[in-house]
Protein backbone atom coordinates (compact mmCIF):
# COMPACT_ATOMS: atom_id res chain seq x y z
CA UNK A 1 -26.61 -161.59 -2.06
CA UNK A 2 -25.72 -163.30 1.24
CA UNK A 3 -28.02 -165.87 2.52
CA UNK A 4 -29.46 -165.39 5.54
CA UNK A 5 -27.63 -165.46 9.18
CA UNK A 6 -27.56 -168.76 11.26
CA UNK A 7 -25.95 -166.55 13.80
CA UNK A 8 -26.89 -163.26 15.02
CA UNK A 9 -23.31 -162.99 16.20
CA UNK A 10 -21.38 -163.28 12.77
CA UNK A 11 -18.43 -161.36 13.35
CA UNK A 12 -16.43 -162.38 9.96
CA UNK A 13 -16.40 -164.42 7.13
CA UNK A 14 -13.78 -166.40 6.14
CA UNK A 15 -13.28 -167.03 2.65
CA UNK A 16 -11.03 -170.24 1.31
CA UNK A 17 -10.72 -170.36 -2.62
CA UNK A 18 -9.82 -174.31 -3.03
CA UNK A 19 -8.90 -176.10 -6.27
CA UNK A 20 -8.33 -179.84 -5.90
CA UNK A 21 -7.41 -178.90 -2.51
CA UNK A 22 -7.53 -182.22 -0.51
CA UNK A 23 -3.90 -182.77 0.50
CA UNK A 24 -4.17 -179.52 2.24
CA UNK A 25 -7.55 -178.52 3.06
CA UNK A 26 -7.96 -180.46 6.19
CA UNK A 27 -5.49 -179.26 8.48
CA UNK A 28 -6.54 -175.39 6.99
CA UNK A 29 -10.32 -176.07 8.21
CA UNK A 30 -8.80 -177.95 11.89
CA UNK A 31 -6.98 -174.82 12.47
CA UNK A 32 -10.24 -172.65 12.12
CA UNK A 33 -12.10 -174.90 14.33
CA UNK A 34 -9.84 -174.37 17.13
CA UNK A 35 -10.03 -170.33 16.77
CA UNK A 36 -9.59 -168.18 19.90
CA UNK A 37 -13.12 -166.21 18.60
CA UNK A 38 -16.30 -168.34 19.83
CA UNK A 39 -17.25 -170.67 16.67
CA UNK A 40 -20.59 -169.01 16.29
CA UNK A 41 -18.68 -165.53 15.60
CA UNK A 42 -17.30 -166.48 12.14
CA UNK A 43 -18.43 -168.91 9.32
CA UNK A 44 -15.93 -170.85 6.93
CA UNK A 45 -16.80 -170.24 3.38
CA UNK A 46 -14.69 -172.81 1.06
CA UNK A 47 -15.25 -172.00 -2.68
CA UNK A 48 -15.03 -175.41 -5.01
CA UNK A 49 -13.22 -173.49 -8.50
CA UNK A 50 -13.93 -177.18 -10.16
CA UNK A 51 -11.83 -179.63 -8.31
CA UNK A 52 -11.82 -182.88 -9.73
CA UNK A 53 -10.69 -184.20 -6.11
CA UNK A 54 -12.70 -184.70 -2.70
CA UNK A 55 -11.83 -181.26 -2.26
CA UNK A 56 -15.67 -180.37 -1.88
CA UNK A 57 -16.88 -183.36 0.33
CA UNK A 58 -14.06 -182.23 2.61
CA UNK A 59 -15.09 -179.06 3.19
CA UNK A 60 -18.44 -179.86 3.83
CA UNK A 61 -17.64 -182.63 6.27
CA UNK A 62 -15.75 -180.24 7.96
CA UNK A 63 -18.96 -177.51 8.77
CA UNK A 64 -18.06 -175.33 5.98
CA UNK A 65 -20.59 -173.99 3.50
CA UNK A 66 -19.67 -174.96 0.57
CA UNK A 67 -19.90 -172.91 -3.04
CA UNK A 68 -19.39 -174.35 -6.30
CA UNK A 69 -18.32 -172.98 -9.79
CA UNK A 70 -16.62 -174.08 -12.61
CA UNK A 71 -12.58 -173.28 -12.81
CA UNK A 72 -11.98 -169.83 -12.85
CA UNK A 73 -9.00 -168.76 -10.90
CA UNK A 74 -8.90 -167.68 -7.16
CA UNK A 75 -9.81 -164.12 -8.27
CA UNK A 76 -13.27 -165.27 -9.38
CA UNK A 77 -13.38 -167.91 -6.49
CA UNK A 78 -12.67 -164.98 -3.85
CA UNK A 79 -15.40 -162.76 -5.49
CA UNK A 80 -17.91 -165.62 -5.46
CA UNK A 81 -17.12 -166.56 -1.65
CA UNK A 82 -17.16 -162.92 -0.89
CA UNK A 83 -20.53 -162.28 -2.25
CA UNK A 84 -22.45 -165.34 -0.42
CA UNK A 85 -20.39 -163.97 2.53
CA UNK A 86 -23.06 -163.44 5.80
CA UNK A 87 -20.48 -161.06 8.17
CA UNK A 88 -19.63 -157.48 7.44
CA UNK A 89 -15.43 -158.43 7.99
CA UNK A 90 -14.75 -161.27 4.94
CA UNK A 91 -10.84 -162.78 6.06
CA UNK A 92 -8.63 -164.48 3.68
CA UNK A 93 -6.80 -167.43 3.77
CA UNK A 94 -5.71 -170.65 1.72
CA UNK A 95 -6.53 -173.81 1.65
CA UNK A 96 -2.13 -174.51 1.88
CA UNK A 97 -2.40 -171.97 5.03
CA UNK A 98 -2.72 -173.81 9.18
CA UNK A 99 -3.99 -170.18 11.07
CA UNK A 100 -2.62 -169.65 14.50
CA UNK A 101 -5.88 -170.11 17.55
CA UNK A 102 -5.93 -166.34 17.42
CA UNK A 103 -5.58 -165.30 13.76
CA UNK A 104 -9.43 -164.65 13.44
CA UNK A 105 -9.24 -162.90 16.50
CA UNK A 106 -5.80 -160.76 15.27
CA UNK A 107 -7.31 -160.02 11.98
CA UNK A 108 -10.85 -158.71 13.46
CA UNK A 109 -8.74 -156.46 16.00
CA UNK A 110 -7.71 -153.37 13.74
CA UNK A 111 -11.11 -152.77 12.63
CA UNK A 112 -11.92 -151.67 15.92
CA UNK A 113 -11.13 -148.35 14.12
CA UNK A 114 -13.68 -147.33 11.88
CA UNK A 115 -11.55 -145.76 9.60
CA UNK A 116 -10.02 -148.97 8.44
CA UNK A 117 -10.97 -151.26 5.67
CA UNK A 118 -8.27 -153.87 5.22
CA UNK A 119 -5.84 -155.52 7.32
CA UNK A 120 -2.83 -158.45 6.14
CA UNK A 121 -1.12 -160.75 8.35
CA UNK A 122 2.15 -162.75 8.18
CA UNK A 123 3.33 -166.20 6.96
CA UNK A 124 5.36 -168.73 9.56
CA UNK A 125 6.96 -171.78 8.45
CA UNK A 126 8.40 -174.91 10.27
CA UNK A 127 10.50 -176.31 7.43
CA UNK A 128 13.75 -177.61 7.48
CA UNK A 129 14.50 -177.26 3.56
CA UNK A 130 17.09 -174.59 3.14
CA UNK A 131 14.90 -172.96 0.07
CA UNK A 132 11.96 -172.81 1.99
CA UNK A 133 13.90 -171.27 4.92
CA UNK A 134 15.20 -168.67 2.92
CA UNK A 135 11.67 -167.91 1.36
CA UNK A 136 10.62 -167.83 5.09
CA UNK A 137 13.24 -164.84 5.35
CA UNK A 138 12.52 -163.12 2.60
CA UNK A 139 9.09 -162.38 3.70
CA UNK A 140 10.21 -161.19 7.25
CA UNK A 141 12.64 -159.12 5.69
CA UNK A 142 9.41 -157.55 3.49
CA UNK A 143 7.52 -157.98 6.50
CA UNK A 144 10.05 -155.22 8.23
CA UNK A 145 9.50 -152.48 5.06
CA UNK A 146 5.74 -153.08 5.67
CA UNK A 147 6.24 -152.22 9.19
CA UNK A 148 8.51 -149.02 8.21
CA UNK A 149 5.82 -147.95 5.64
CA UNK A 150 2.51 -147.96 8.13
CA UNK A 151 4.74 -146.14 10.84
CA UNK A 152 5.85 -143.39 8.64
CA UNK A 153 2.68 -143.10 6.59
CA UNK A 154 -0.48 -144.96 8.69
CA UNK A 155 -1.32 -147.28 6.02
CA UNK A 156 -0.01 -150.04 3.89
CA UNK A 157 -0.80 -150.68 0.41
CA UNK A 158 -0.14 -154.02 -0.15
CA UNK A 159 -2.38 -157.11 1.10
CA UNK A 160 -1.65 -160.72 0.55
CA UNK A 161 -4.86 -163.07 0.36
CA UNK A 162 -2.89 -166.07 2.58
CA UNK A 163 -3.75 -163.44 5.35
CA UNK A 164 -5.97 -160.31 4.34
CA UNK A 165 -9.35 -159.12 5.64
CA UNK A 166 -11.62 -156.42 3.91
CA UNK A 167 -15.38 -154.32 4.97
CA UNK A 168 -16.81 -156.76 2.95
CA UNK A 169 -19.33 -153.31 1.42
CA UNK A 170 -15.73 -151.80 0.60
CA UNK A 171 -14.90 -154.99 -0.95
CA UNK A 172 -18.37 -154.90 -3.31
CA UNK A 173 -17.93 -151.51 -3.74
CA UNK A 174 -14.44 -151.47 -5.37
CA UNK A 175 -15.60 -154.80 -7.50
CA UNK A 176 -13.85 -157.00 -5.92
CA UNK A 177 -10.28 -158.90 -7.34
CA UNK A 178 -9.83 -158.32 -11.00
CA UNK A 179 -10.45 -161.67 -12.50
CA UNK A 180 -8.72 -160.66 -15.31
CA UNK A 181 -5.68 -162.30 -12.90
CA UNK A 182 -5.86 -165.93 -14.06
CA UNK A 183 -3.53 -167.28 -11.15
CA UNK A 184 -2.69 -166.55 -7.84
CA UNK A 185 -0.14 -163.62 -7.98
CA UNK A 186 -1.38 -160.05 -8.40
CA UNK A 187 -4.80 -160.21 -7.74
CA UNK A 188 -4.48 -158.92 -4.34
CA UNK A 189 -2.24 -156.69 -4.70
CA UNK A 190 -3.82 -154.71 -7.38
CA UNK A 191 -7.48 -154.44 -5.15
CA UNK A 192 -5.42 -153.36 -2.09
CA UNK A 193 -3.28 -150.64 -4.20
CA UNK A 194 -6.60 -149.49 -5.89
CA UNK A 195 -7.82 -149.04 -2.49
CA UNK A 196 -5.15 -147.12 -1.04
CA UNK A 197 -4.99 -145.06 -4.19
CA UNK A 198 -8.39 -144.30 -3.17
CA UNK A 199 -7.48 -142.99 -0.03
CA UNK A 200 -8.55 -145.89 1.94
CA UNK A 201 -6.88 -146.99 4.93
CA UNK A 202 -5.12 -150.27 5.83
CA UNK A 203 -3.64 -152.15 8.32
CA UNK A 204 -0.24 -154.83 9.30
CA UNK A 205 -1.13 -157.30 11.85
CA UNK A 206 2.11 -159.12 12.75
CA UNK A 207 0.99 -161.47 15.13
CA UNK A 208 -1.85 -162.99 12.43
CA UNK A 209 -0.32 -165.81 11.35
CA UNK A 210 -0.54 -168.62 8.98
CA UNK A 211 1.89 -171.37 8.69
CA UNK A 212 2.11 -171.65 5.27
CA UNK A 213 4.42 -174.86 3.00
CA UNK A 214 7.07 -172.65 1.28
CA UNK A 215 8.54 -174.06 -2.27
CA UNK A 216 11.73 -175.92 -1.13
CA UNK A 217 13.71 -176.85 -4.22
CA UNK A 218 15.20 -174.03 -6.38
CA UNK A 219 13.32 -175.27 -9.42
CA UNK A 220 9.88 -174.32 -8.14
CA UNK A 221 11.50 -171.32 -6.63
CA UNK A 222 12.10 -169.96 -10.12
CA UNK A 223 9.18 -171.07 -11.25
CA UNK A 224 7.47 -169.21 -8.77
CA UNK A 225 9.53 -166.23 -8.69
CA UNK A 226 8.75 -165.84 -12.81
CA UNK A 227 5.49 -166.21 -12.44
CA UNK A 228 5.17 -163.35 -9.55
CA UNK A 229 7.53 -161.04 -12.08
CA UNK A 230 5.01 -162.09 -15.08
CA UNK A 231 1.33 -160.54 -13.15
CA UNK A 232 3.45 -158.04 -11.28
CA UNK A 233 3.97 -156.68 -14.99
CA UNK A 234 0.12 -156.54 -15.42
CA UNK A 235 -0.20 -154.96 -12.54
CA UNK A 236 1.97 -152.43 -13.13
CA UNK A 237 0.26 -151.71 -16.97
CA UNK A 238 -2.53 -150.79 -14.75
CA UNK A 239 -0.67 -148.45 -11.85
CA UNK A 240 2.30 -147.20 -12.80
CA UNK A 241 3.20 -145.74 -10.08
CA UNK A 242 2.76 -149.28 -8.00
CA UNK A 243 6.43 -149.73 -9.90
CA UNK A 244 7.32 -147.26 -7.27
CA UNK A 245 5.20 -146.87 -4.44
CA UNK A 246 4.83 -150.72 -3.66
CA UNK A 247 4.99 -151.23 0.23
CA UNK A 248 5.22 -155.01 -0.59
CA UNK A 249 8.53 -155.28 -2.64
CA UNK A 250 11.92 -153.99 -1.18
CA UNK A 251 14.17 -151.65 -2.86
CA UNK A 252 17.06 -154.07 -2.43
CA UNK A 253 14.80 -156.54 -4.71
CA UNK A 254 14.16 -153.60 -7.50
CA UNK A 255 18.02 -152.90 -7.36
CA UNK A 256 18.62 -156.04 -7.54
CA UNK A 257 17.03 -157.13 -10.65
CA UNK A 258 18.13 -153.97 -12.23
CA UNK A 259 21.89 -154.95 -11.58
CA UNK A 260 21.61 -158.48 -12.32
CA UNK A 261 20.18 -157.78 -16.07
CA UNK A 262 22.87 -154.64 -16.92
CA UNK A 263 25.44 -157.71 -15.49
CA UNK A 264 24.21 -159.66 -18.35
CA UNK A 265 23.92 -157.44 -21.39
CA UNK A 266 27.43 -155.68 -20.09
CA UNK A 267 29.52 -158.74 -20.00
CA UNK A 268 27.99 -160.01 -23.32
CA UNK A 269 28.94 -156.59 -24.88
CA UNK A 270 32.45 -156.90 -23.15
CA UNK A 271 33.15 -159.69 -25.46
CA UNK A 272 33.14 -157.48 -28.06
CA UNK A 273 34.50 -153.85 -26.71
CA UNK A 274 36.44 -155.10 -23.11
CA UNK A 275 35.24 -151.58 -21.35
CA UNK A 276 31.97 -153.07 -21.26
CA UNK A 277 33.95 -155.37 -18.48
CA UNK A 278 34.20 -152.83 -16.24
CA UNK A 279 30.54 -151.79 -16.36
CA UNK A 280 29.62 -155.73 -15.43
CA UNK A 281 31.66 -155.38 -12.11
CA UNK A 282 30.12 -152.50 -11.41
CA UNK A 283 26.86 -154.00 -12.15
CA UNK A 284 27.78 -157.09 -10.09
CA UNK A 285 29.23 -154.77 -7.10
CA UNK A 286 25.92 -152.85 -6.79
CA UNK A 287 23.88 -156.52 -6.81
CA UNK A 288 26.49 -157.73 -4.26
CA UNK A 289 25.62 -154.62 -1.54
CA UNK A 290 22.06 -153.97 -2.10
CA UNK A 291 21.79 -158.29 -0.94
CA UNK A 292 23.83 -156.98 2.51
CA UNK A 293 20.48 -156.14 4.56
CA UNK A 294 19.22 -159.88 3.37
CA UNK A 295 22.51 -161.23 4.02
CA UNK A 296 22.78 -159.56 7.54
CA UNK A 297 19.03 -160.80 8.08
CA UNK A 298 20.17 -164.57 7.51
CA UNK A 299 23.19 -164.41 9.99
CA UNK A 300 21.04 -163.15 12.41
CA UNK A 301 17.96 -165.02 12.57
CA UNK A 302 18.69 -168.73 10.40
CA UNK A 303 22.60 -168.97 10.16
CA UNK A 304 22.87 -172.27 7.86
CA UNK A 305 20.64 -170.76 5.09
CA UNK A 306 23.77 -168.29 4.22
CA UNK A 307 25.20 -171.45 2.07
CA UNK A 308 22.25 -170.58 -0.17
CA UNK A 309 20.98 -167.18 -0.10
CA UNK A 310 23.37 -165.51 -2.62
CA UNK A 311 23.02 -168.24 -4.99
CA UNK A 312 18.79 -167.84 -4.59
CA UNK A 313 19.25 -163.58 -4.62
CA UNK A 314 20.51 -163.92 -8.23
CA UNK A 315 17.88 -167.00 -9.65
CA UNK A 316 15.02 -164.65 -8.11
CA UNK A 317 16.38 -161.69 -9.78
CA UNK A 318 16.95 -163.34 -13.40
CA UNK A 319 13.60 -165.35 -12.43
CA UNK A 320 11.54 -162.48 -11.60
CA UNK A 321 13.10 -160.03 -13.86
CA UNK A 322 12.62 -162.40 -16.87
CA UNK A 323 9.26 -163.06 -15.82
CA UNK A 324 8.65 -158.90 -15.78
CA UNK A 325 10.03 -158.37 -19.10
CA UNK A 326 7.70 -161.49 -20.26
CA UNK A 327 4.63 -160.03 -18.97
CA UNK A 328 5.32 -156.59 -20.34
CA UNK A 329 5.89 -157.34 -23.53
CA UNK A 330 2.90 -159.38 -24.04
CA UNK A 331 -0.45 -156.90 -24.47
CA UNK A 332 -2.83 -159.45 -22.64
CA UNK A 333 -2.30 -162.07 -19.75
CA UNK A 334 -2.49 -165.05 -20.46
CA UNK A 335 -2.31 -167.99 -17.61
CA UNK A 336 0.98 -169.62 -17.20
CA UNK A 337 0.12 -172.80 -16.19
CA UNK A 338 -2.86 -175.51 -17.40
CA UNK A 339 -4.41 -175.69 -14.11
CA UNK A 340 -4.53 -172.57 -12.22
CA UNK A 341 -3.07 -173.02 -8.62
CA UNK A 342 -3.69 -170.92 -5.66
CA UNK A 343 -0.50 -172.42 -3.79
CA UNK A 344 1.47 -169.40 -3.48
């Protein structure tokens, strides 16, 4: 139950799940003091999963209420923070995440129509690492199908918690983020696509922004990238169909990792029967032009990162696809790492 109102004019909630958190936190709460939204229209809600930092003290030096609970994943976190929440719009965002002055303000905007229930935003980055550039791009070039999909069918189905708002009632009423999502990749996804299976509506906000610190080596970009592949396999045990009616993940991606594992198993078998050889280019020809629209998209908009982007299209594909085939094979999921981190 929320607590009682300090403001009569509570417009929003907004919701940070923080686990030893205080590298980051600061500069996530300064942003949200500096909001283009009077102050006394939204709260800050940071939810303490068990930090063993000064991630709590922080937050409430800061203004925001805090809410403790032992480690249990930003799923759990998200559902606590939600439920304590005092505004009828509950917004996203992580404690890794600097909002623009008028992301509160962009977020609140499509639920001027009472039809929707959910709205996501976008990530910026200033970064000069080449990785984290290209990660930068790849979102912008999923931040184009997500565009494509709400023109041609109203909705999207896909919301990212860096930058996602619910009706906080639609929220309780759907029970919340599965917790059964023991890290920070799926979760959101799979409350937004039961949603929109639902017949709910939702919304892409392009200008609500969060600059957001993108992995910038190309270790912790696999890393990442298996461990997105590993709960997107979860997620699809639960909804099928999200395998193909995802408005997050582009084609060229599923294409992609499709190629890049037939490339492997075709030119192993070549060793053996050398018409399997033939296959592998094919396999490796397909890969090569379904990576053109992300190629194009580098020499357009960040020139320099084309020294990298093939080499990172193929780790993401054996990362991710490895990280699928992982995930589906095992009957429960189990968390990947010892601490659970909501740095996405």
């Amino acid at each position: 139950m929320a607590v009682e109102n300090l403001s009569m004019n509570l417009r929003a909630s907004v919701i940070i799940a923080a686990y030893n958190a205080a590298r980051d936190l600061p500069r996530c709460l300064a942003a949200l003091q500096h909001q283009t939204v009077p102050r006394d229209e939204f709260e800050v809600i940071v939810v303490d999963d068990g930090s063993s930092d000064d991630t709590a003290s922080i937050a409430s030096a800061a203004g925001a209420r805090v809410i403790h609970q032992t480690h249990s994943g930003p799923a759990a976190a998200r559902n606590a923070g939600v439920e304590m929440a005092g505004a009828p719009i509950v917004i996203f965002t992580d404690a890794d995440c600097e909002p623009v002055i008028d992301f509160v303000e962009r977020m609140l905007e499509p639920f001027a129509a009472p039809v929707v229930v959910g709205v996501r935003g976008v990530y910026r980055s200033q970064q000069r690492s080449l990785v984290a550039r290209f990660v930068q791009l790849e979102y912008e070039e999923r931040y184009r199908r997500i565009a494509q999909v709400e023109q041609s069918t109203g909705t999207v189905n896909a919301l990212d918690t860096s930058y996602a708002a619910y009706r906080r009632q639609v929220f309780l009423d759907a029970g919340g983020f599965d917790t059964r999502f023991l890290g920070a990749a799926g979760e959101d996804h799979e409350l937004s696509y039961r949603l929109a299976s639902e017949g709910y509506v939702m919304r892409f906000s392009p200008d609500a922004a969060v600059y957001h610190r993108h992995v910038s080596t190309v270790g912790k970009y696999a890393r990442r990238k298996f461990r997105i592949g590993y709960w997107k396999a979860f997620l699809t045990r639960q909804h099928p169909s999200y395998a193909f009616d995802d408005s997050h993940t582009t084609q060229s991606l599923k294409v992609q990792i499709a190629a890049a594992g037939s490339f492997a198993v075709t030119l192993f078998l070549s060793i053996l029967w050398p018409v399997f050889g033939w296959l592998a280019l094919l396999m490796a020809t397909i890969f090569l032009i379904s990576a053109v629209p992300m190629l194009a998209l580098v020499l357009r908009r960040d020139l320099s990162v084309i020294y990298v982007a093939l080499p990172l299209l193929v780790v993401r594909a054996y990362a991710a696809g490895a990280g699928f085939v992982w995930g589906f094979w095992r009957s429960q999921p189990r968390s990947l790492e010892h601490d659970v981190s909501f740095n996405t």
